[in-house]
Structure formats: structure tokens, C-alpha cells
Protein backbone atom coordinates (compact mmCIF):
# COMPACT_ATOMS: atom_id res chain seq x y z
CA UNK A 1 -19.19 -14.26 -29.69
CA UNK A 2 -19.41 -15.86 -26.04
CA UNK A 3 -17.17 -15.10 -23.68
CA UNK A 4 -15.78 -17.54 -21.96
CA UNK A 5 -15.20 -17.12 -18.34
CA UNK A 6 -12.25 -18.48 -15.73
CA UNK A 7 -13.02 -19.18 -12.57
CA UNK A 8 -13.34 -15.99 -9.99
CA UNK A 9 -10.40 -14.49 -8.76
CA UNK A 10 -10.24 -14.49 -5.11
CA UNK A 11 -10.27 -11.04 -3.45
CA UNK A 12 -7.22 -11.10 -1.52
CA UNK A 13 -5.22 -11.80 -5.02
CA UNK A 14 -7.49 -9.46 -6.96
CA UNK A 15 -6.48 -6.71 -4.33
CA UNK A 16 -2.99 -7.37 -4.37
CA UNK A 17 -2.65 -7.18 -8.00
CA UNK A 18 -3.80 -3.46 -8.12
CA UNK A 19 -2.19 -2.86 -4.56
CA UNK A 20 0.92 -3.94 -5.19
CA UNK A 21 2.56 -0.91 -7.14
CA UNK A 22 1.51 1.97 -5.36
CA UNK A 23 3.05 0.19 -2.41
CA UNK A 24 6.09 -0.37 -3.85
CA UNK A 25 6.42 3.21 -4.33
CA UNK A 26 5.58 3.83 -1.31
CA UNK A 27 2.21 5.70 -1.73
CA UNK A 28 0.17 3.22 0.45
CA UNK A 29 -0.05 0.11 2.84
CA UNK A 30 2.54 -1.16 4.99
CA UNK A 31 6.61 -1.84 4.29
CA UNK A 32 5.61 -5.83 3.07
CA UNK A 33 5.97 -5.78 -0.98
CA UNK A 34 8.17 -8.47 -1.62
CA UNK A 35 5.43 -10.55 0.36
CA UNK A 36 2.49 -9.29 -1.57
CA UNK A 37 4.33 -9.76 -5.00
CA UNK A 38 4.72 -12.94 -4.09
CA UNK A 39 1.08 -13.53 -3.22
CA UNK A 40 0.66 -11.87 -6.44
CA UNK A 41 2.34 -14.13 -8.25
CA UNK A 42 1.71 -17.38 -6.82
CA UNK A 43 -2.05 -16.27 -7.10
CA UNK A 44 -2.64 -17.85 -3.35
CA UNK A 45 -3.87 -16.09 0.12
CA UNK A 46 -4.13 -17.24 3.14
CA UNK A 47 -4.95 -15.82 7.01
CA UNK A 48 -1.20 -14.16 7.01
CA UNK A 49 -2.27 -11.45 4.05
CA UNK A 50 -5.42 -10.26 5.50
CA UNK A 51 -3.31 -8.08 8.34
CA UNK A 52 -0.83 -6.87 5.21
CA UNK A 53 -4.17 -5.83 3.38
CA UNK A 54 -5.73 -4.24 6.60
CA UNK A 55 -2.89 -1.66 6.05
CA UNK A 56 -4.01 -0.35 2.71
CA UNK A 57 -6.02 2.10 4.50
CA UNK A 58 -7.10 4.29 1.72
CA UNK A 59 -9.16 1.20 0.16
CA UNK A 60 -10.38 -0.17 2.94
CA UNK A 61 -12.96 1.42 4.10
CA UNK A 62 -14.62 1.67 0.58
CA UNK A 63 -14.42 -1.96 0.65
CA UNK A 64 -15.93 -2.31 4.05
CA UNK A 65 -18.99 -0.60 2.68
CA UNK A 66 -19.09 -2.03 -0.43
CA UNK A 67 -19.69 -5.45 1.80
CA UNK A 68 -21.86 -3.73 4.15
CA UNK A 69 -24.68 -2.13 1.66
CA UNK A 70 -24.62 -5.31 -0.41
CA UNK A 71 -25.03 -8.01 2.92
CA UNK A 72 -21.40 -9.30 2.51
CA UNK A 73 -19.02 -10.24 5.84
CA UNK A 74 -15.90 -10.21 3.91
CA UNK A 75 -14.12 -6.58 2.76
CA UNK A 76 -12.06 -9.01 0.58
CA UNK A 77 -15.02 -11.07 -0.67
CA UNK A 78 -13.88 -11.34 -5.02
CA UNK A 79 -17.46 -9.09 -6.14
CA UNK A 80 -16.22 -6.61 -3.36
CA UNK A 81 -12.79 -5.98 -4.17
CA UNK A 82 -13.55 -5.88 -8.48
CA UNK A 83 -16.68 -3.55 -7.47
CA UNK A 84 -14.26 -1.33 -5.70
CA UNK A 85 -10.79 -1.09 -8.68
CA UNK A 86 -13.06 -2.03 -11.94
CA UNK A 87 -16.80 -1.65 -10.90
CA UNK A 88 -19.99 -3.92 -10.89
CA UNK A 89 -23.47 -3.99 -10.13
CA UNK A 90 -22.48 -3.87 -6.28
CA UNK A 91 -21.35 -0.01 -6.24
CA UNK A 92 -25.19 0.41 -7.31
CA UNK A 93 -26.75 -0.52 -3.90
CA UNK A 94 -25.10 1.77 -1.81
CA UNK A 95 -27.21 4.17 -1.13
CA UNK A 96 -26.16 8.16 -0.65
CA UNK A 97 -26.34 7.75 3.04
CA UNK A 98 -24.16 4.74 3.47
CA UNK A 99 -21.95 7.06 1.13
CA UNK A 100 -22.36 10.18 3.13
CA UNK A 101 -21.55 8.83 6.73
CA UNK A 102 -18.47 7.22 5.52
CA UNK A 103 -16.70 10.15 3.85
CA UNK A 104 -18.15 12.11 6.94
CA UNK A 105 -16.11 9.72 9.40
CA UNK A 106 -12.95 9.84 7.70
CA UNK A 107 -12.61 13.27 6.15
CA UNK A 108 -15.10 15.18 7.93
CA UNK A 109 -12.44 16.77 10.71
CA UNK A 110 -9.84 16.54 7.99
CA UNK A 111 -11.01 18.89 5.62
CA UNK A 112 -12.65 22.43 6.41
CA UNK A 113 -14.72 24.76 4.47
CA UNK A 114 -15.61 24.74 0.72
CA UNK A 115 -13.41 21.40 0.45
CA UNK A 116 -15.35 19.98 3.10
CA UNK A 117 -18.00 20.81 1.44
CA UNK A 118 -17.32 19.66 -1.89
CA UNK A 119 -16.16 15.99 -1.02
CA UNK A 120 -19.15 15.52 1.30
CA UNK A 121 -21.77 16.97 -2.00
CA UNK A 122 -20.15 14.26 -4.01
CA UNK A 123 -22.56 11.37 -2.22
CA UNK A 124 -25.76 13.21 -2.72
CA UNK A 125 -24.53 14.14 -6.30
CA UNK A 126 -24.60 10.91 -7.25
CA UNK A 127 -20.70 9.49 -6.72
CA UNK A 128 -19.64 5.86 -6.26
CA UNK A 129 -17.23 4.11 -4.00
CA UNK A 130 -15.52 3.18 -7.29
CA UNK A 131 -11.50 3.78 -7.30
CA UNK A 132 -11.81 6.58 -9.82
CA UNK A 133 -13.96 8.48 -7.61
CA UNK A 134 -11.16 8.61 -4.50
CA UNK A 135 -8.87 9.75 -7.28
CA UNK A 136 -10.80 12.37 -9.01
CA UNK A 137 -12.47 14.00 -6.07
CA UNK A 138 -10.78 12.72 -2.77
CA UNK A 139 -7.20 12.05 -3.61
CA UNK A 140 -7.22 15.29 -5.15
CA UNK A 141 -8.58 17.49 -2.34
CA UNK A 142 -6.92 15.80 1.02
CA UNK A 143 -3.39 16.43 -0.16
CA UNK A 144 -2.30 12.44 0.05
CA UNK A 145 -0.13 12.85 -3.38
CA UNK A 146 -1.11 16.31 -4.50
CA UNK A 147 -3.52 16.71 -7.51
CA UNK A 148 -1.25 16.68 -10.86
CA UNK A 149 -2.88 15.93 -13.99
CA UNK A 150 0.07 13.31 -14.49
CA UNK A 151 -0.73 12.39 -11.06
CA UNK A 152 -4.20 11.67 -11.42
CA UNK A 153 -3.57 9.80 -15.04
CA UNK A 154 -1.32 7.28 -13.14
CA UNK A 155 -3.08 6.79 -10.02
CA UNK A 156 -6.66 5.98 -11.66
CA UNK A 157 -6.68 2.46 -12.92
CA UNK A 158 -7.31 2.82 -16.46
CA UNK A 159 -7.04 0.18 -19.57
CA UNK A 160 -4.89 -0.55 -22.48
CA UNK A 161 -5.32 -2.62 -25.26
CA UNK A 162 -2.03 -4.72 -25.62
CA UNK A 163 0.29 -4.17 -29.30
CA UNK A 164 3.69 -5.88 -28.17
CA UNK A 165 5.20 -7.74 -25.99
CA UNK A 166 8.95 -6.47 -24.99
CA UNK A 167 10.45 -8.26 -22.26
CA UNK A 168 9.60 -7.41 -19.16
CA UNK A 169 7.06 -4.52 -20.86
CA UNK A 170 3.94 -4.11 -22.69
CA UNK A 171 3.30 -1.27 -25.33
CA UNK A 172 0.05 -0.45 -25.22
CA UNK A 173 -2.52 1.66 -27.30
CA UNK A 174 -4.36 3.97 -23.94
CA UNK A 175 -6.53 6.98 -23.43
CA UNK A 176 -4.37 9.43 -20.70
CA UNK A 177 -6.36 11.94 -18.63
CA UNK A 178 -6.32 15.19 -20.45
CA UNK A 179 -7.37 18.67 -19.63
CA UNK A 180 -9.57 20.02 -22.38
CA UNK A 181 -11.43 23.54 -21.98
CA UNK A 182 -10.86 23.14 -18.00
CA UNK A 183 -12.21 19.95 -18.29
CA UNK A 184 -10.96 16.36 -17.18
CA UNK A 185 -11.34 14.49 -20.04
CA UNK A 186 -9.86 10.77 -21.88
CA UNK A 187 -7.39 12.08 -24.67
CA UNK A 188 -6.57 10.40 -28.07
CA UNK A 189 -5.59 7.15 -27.84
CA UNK A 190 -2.05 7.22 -27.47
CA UNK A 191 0.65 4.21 -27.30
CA UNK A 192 2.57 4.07 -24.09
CA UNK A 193 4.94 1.47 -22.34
CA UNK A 194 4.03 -0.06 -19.50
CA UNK A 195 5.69 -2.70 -16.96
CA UNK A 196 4.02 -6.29 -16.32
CA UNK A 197 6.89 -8.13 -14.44
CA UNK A 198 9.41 -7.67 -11.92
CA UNK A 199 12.01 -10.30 -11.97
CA UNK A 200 10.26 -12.46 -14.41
CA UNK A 201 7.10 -12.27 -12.71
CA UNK A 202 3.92 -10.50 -13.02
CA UNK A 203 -0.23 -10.94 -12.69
CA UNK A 204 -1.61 -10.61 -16.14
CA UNK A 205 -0.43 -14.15 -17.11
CA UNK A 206 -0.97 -15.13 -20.64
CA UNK A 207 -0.89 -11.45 -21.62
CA UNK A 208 -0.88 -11.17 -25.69
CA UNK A 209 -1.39 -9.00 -28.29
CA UNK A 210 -4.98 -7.88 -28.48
CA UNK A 211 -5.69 -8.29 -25.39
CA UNK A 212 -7.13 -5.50 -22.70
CA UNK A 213 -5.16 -5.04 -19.52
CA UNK A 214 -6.18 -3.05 -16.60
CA UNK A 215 -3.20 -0.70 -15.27
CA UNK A 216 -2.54 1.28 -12.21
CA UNK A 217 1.02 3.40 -11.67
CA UNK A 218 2.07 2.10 -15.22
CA UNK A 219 1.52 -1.26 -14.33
CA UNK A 220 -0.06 -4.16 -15.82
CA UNK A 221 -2.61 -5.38 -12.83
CA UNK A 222 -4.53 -8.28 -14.71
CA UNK A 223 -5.90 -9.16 -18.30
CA UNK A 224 -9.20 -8.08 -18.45
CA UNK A 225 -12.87 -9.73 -19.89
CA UNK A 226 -14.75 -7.48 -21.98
CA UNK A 227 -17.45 -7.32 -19.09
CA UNK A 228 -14.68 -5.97 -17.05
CA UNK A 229 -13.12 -3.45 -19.61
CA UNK A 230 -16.56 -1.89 -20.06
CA UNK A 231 -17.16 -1.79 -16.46
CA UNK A 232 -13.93 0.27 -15.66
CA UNK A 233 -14.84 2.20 -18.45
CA UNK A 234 -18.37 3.44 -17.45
CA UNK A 235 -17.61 4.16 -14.10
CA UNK A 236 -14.62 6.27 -14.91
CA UNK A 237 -16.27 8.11 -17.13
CA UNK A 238 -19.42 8.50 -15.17
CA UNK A 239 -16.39 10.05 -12.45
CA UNK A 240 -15.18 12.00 -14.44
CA UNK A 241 -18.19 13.82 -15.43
CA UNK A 242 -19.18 14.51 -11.56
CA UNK A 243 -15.61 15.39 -11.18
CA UNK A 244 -15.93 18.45 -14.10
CA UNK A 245 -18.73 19.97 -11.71
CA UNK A 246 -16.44 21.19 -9.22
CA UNK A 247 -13.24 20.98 -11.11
């Protein structure tokens, strides 16, 4: 079967769609979510939302050298930002001293000791600047939003496959973040409700049954291509098993 492709996202949207419940709980970014929902939902940017963005500091700078290593201006350029939440070839050509020097800079006087340590190892390991890597093995050690399992499971952005449509909700059939013989592992596929509008608006338009949705703080961020699906899923996964090293 051939996939049939829409046009690219722009960054900026792409961004806000993952961005945009984590800052309405407060968790990141600045105090501007009614403007970035409706961004979101008008599926526009212009100049005004690249300062909002600029305050999503977490992300940034993994987008910054995301565009660096890979000869791109724009942070926000569309490859950039999906390389970054989902993954694509562009986490690939950083190297492990791009990687190094930028988790130096920002959490080298931060951390001390063996967690110093261990976040640093992660580049010559083999990690990515992939959003399941900040969750798994920086999130977890700086002490931003502590390191629950539940924690974790929300904050990575994982994938559901859609079975109803409720409303404003989705149910949808997802593997959670377990712990398994001290291990971080993906569970049994489970069914779990999730939200994909706030006051009759939302990002994964179209949405239906059988479809795959990416989701972030039990929130429906877009509706994802197969390409896309498998590239979240690889990357997690690959994540996951540097993560059980030091777990």
C-alpha cells in the first residue's frame, strides 16, 4: 500500500502541538497557552510565536543542534522539530561531540558526581537528541519533575492506535512504560483515554478509528503516518535500552 503524504507541517505548528500541554500544566515555556492553542489550532505561525517558542527552554537547545550538525539556520525548520519529538534521519548526523559539548554547557555545573557522570556517558554511549532521551536519562536525573515511573510514561511522547471517538476524548489501545525485572520496559498494550480538544478544538484533525496518534501528557498531539509511528517507535526503544544501563 502507498502512503500518501500531506504537505509538511511547518515547525513552529509541529512544536506547538507537542508543546502545548506540558505548558498548560505548567511544566515548561512561558505563561502564553491560550496563544499557542490557538496557533495550534489555526495551524498558522508567524514572527510573534518564535519569542513564545524561545521560552520552551528544555527543547531548545536540542533543536538548535539538531539544525547545527545537519547545516540548518532555523531551530524551528519542520525536519528539525519532527527529528527532535518523533525522530528522523537528522538525529543520525550528530556526532558524539556535538552531543557531548551541549549536555556539558547546560548540565555540566548543574549536576555533580556519579550523575554528572552518567548524563555526560550517555553521548559517547551512543544517545540521541531525541525527546525520549531528555526523559529517560536527563529529566530523570536534574530533578525538573522528579523521576516517577507514571511520570516518565506521561512525559515521553508515545503512540496510540485510535478505537473510539468520545467527545472531546479518544480511547486508545497504548503500550505504558513499565518496570519489569528493574528494567524500563513497553507493557501490554493496554486501552487508555486520552484528551484531543479543549473547547472544541484540537491538532489531530480528522482523527478516526484506526488511526495512530502521537501523545504527550495524555494528549492527542497529531495523527501520525506510518513512517512517523515507526520512527517514534525505534528511537524510544533504542532509549530505552541505553536508559536500562544505568537504570
Amino acid at each position: 500500500m502507498i502512503e500518501v503524504s500531506s504537505p509538511p507541517l511547518d515547525g513552529m505548528t509541529r512544536f506547538v502541538r507537542y508543546a502545548f500541554m506540558p505548558n498548560r500544566l505548567r511544566y515548561c515555556g512561558g505563561d502564553d497557552n491560550r496563544t499557542l492553542f490557538e496557533y495550534g489550532v489555526q495551524n498558522v505561525s508567524d514572527a510573534g510565536l518564535t519569542p513564545l517558542l524561545r521560552r520552551f527552554t528544555g527543547a531548545l537547545p536540542y533543536l538548535q543542534l539538531i539544525a547545527r550538525a545537519n547545516n540548518l539556520a532555523d531551530p524551528f525548520d519542520t525536519h528539525v522539530v519532527e527529528a527532535y519529538w518523533l525522530g528522523n534521519e537528522l538525529l543520525d548526523r550528530v556526532e558524539v561531540r556535538q552531543l557531548y559539548d551541549s549536555l556539558l554547557e547546560r548540565f555540566g555545573k548543574q549536576l555533580q558526581g556519579r550523575t554528572r557522570e552518567l548524563v555526560l556517558g550517555k553521548a559517547p554511549a551512543g544517545a540521541r537528541p531525541h525527546h525520549s532521551f531528555h526523559v529517560l536519562d536527563v529529566h530523570s536525573r536534574v530533578g525538573e519533575l522528579g523521576q516517577s515511573l507514571a511520570t516518565m510514561d506521561a512525559c515521553r511522547v508515545s503512540w496510540g492506535k485510535v478505537a473510539v471517538l468520545e467527545g472531546a476524548e479518544l480511547r486508545v489501545a497504548r503500550q505504558p512504560l513499565v518496570l519489569r525485572d528493574g528494567k524500563l520496559v513497553l507493557g501490554e498494550t493496554r486501552t487508555q483515554d486520552i484528551v484531543h480538544q479543549v473547547d472544541g478544538g484540537g491538532f489531530a484533525d480528522g482523527v478516526k478509528p484506526g488511526d495512530w496518534v502521537s501523545i504527550h501528557w495524555d494528549w492527542a498531539c497529531e495523527v501520525l503516518t506510518d513512517r512517523q509511528r515507526r520512527n517514534l517507535e525505534r528511537y524510544t526503544r533504542y532509549h530505552l535500552a541505553l536508559a536500562n544501563q544505568t537504570v
